[in-house]
PDB file of N, CA and C in Angstrom:
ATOM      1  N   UNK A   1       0.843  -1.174   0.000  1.00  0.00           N
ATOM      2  CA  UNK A   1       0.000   0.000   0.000  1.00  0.00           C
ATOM      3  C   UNK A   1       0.888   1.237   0.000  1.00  0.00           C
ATOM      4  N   UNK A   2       0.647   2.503  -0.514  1.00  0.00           N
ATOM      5  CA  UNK A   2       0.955   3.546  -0.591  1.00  0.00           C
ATOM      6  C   UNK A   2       0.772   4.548   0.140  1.00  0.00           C
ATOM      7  N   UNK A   3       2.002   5.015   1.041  1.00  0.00           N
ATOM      8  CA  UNK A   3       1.624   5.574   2.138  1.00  0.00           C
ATOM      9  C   UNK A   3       2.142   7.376   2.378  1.00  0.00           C
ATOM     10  N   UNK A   4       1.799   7.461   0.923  1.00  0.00           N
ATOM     11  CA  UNK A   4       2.380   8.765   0.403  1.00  0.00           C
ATOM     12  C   UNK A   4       0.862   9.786   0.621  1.00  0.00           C
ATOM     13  N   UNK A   5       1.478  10.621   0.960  1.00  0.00           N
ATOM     14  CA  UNK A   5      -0.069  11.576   1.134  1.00  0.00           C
ATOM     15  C   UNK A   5      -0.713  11.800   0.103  1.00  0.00           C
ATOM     16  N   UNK A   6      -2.164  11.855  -0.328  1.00  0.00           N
ATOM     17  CA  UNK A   6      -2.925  11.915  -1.314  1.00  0.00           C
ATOM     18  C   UNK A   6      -2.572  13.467  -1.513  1.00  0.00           C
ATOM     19  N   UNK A   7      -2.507  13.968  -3.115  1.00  0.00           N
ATOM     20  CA  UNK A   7      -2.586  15.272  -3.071  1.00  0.00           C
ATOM     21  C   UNK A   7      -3.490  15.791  -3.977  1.00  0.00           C
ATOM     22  N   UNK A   8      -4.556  14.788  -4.719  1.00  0.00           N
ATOM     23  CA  UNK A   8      -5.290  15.347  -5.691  1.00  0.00           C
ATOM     24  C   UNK A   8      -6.889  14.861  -4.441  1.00  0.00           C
ATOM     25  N   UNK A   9      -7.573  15.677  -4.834  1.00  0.00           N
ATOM     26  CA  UNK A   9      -9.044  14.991  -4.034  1.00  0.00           C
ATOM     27  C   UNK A   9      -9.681  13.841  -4.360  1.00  0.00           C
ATOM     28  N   UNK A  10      -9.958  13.114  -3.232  1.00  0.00           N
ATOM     29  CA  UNK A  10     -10.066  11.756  -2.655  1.00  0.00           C
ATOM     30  C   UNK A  10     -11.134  11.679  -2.135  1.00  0.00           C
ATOM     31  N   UNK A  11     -11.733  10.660  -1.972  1.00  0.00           N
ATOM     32  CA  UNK A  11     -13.110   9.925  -2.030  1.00  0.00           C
ATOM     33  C   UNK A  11     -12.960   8.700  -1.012  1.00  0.00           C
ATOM     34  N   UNK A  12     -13.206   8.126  -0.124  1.00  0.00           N
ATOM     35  CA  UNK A  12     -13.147   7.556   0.537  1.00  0.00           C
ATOM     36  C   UNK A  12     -14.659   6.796   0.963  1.00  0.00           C
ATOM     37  N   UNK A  13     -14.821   5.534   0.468  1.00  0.00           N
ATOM     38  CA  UNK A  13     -15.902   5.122   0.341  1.00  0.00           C
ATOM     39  C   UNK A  13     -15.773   3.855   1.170  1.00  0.00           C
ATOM     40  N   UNK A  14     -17.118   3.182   1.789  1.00  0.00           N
ATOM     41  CA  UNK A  14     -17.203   1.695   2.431  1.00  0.00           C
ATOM     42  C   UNK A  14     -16.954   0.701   1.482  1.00  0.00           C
ATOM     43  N   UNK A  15     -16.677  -0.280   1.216  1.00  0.00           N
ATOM     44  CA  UNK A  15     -16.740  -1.787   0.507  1.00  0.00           C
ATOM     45  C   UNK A  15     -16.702  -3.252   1.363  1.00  0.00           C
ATOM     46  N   UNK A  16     -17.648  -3.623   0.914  1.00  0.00           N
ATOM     47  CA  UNK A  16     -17.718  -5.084   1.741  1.00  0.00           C
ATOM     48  C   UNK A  16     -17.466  -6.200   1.147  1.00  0.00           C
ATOM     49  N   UNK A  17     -16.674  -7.871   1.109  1.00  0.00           N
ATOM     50  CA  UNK A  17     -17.004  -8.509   0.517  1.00  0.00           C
ATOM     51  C   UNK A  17     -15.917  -9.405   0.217  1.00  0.00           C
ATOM     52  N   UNK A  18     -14.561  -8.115   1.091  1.00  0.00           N
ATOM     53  CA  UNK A  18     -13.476  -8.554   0.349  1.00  0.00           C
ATOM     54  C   UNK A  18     -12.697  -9.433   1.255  1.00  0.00           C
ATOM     55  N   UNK A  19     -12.294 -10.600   1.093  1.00  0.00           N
ATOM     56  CA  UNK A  19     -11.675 -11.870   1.882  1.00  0.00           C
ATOM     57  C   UNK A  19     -10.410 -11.707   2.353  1.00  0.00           C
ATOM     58  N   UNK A  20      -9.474 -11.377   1.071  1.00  0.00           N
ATOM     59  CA  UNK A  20      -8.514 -11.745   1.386  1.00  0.00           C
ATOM     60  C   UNK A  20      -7.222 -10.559   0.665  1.00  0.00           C
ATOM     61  N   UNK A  21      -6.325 -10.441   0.495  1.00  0.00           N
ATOM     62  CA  UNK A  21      -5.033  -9.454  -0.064  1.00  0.00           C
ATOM     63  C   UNK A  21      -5.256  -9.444  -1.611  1.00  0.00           C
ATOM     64  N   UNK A  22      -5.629 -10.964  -1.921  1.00  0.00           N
ATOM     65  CA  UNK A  22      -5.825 -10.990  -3.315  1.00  0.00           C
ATOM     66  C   UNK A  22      -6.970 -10.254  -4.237  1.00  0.00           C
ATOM     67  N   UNK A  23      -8.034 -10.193  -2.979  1.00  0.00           N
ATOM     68  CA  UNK A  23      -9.384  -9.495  -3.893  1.00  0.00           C
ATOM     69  C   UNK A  23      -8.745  -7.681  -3.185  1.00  0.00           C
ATOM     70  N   UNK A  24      -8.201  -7.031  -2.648  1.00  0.00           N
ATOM     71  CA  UNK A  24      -7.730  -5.996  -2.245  1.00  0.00           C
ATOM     72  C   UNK A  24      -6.856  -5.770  -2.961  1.00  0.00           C
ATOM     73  N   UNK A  25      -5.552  -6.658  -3.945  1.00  0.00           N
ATOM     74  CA  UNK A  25      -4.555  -5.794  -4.744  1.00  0.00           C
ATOM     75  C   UNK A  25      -5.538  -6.072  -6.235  1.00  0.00           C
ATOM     76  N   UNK A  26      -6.973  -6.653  -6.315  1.00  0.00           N
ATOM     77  CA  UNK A  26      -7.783  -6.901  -7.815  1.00  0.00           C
ATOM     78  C   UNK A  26      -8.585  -5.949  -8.071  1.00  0.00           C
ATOM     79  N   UNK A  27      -9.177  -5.556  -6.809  1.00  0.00           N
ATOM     80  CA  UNK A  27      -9.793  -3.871  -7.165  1.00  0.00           C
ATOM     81  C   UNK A  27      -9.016  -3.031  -6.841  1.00  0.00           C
ATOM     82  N   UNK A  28      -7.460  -2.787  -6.217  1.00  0.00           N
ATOM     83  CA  UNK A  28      -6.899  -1.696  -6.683  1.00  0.00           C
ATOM     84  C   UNK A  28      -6.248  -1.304  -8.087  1.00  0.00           C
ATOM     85  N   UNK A  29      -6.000  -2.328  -8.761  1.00  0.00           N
ATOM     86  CA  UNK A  29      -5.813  -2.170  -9.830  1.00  0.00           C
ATOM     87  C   UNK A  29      -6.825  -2.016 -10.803  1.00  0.00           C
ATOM     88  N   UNK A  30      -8.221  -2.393 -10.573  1.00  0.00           N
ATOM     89  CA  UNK A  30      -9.315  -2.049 -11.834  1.00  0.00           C
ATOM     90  C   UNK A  30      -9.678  -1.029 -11.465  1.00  0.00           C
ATOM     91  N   UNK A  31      -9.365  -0.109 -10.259  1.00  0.00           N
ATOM     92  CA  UNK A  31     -10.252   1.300  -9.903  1.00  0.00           C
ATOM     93  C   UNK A  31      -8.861   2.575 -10.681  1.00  0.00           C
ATOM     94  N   UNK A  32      -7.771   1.455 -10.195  1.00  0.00           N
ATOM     95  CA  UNK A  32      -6.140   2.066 -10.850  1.00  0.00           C
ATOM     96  C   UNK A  32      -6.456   2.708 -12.373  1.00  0.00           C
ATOM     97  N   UNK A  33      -6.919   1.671 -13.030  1.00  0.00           N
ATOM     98  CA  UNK A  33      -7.125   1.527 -14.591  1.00  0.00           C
ATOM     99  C   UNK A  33      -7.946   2.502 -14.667  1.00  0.00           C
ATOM    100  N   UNK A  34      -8.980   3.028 -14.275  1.00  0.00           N
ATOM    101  CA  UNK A  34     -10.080   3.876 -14.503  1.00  0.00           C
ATOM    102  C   UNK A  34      -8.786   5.190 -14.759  1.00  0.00           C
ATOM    103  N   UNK A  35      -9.171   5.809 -15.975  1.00  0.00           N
ATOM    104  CA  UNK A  35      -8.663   7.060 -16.546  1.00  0.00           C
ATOM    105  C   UNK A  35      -8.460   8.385 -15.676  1.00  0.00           C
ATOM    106  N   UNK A  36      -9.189   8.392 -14.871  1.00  0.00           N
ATOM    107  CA  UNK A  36      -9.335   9.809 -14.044  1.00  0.00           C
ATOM    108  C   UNK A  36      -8.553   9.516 -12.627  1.00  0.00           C
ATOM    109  N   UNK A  37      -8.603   8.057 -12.493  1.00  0.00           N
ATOM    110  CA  UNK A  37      -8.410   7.812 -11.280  1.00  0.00           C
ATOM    111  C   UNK A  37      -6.456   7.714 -10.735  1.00  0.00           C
ATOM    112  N   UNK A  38      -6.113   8.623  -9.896  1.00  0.00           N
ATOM    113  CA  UNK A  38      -4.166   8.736 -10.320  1.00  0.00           C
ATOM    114  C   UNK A  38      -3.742   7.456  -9.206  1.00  0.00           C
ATOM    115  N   UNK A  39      -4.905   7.242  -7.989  1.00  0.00           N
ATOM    116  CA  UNK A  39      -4.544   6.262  -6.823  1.00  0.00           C
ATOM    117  C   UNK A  39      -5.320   6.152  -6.422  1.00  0.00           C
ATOM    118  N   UNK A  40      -5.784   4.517  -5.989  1.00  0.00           N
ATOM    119  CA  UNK A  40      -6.905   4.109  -5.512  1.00  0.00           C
ATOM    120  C   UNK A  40      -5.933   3.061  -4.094  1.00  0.00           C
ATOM    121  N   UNK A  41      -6.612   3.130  -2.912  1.00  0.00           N
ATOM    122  CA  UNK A  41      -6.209   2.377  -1.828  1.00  0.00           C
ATOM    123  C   UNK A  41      -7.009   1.568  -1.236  1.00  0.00           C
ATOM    124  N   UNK A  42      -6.626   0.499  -1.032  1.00  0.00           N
ATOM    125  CA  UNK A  42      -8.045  -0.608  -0.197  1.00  0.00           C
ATOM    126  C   UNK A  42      -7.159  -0.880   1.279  1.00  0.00           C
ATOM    127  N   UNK A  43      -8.532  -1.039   2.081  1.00  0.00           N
ATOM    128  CA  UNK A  43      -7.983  -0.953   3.419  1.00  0.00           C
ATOM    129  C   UNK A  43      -8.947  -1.781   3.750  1.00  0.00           C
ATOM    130  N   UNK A  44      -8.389  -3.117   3.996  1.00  0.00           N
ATOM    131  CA  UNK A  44      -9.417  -5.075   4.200  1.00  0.00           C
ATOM    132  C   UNK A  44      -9.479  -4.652   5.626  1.00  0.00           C
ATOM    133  N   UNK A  45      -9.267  -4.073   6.413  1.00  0.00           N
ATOM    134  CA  UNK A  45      -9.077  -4.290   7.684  1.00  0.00           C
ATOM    135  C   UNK A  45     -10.402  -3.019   8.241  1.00  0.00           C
ATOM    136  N   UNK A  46     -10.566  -1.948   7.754  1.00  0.00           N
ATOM    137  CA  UNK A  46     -11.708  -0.910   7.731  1.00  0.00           C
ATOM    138  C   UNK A  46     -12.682  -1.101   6.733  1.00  0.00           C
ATOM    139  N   UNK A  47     -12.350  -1.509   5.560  1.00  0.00           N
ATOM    140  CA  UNK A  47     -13.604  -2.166   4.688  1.00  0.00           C
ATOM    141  C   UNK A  47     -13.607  -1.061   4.339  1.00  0.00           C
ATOM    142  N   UNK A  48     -12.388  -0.026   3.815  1.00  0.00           N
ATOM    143  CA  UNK A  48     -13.126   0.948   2.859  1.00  0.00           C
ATOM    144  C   UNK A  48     -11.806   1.192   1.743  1.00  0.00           C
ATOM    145  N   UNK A  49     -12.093   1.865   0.707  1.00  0.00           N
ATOM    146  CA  UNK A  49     -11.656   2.423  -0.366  1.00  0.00           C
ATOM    147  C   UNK A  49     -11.305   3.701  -0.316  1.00  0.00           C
ATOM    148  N   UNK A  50     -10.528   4.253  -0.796  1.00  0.00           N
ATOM    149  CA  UNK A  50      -9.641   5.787  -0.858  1.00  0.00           C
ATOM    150  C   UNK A  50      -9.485   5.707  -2.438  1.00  0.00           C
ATOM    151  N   UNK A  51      -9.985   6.580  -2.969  1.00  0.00           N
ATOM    152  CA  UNK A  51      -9.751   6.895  -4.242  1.00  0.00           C
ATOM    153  C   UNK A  51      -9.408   8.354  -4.601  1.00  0.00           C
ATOM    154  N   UNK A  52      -7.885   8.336  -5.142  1.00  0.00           N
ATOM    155  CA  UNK A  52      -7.356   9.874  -5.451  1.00  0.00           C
ATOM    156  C   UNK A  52      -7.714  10.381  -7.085  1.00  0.00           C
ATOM    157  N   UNK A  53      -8.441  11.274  -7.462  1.00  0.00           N
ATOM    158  CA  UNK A  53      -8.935  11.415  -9.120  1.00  0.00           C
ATOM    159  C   UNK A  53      -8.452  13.410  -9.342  1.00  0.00           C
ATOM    160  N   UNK A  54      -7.471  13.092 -10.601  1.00  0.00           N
ATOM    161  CA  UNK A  54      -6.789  13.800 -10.912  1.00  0.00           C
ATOM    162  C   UNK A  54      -8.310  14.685 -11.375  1.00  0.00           C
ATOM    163  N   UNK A  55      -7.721  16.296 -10.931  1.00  0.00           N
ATOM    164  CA  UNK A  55      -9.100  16.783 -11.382  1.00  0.00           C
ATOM    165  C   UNK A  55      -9.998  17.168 -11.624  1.00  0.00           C
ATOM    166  N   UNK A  56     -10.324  16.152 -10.659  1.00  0.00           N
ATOM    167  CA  UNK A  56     -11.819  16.333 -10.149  1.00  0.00           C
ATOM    168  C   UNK A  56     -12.197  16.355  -9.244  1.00  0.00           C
ATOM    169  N   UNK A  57     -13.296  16.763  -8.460  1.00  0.00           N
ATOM    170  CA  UNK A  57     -13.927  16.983  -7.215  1.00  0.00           C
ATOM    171  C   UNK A  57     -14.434  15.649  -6.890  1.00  0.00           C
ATOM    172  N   UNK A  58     -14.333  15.022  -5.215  1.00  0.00           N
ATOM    173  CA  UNK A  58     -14.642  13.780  -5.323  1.00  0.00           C
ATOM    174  C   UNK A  58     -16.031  13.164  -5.791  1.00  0.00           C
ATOM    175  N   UNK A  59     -17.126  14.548  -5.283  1.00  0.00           N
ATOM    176  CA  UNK A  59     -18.183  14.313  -5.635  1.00  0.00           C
ATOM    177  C   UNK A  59     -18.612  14.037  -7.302  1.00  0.00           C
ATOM    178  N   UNK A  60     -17.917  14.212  -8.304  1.00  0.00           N
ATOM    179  CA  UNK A  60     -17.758  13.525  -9.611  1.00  0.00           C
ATOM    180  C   UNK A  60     -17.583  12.622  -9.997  1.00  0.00           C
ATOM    181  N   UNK A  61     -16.653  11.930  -9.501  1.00  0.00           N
ATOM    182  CA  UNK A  61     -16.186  10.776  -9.509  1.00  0.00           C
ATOM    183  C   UNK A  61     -17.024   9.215  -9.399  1.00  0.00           C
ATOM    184  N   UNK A  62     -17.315   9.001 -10.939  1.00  0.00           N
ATOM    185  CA  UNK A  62     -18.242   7.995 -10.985  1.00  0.00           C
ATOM    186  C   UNK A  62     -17.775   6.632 -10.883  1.00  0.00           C
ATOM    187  N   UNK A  63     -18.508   5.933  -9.200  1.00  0.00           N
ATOM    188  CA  UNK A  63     -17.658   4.860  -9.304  1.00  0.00           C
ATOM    189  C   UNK A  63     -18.545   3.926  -9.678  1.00  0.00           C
ATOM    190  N   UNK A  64     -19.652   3.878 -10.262  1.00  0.00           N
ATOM    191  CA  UNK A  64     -20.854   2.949 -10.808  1.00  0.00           C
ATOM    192  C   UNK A  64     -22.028   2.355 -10.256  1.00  0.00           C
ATOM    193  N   UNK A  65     -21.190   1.369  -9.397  1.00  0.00           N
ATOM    194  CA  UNK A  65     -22.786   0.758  -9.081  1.00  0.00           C
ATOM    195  C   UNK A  65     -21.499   0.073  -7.762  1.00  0.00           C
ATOM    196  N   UNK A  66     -22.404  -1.482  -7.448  1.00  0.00           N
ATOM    197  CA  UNK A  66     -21.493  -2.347  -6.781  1.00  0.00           C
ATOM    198  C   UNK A  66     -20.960  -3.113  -7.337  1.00  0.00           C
ATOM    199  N   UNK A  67     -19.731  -3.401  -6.744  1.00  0.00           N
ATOM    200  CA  UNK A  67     -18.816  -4.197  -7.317  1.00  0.00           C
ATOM    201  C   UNK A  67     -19.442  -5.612  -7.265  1.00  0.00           C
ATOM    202  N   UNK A  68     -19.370  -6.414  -8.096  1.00  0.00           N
ATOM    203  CA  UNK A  68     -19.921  -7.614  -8.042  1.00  0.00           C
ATOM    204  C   UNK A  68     -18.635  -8.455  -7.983  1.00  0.00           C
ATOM    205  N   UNK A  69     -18.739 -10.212  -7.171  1.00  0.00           N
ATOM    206  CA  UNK A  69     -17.458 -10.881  -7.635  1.00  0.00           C
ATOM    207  C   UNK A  69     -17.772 -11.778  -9.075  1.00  0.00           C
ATOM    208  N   UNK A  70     -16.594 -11.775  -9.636  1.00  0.00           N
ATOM    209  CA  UNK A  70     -16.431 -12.948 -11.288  1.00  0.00           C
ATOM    210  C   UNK A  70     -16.396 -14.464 -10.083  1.00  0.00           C
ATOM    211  N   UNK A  71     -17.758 -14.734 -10.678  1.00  0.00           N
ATOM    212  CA  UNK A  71     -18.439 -16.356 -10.293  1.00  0.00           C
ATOM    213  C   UNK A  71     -16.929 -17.466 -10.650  1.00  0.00           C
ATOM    214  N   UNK A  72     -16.271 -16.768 -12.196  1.00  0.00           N
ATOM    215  CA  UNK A  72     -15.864 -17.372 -12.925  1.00  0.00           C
ATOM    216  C   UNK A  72     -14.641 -17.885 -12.417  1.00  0.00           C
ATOM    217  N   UNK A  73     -13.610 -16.695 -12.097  1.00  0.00           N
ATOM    218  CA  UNK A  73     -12.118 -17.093 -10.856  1.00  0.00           C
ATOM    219  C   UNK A  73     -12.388 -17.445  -9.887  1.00  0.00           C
TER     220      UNK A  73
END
């Protein structure tokens, strides 16, 4: 995890669901990928998300819906 101070505005949201390190470094990298988004942080232990978006105001920042898990992996 990245323990560098956020300097663009950040969003800090709940998430539930997540087991283990592996589903915590799988949505930091697909929230990573999102275009706007410069750093996203998961924290398994508080059950929430930190998302830094170059930008933009956090209240913009469209994070969709809920995350669902792939049945499939």
């Amino acid at each position: 995890m990245d323990v560098r101070a956020m300097t663009e505005p950040a969003l800090t949201i709940g998430v539930t669901g997540l087991n283990c390190a592996s589903c915590v470094a799988r949505l930091e990298r697909a929230l990573g990928a999102l275009p706007e988004v410069t750093r996203a942080e998961v924290n398994l232990a508080r059950e929430t998300v930190t998302i830094e978006a170059e930008g933009l105001p956090p209240a913009r920042l469209a994070v969709g819906g809920p995350v669902q898990r792939n049945q499939s992996q």
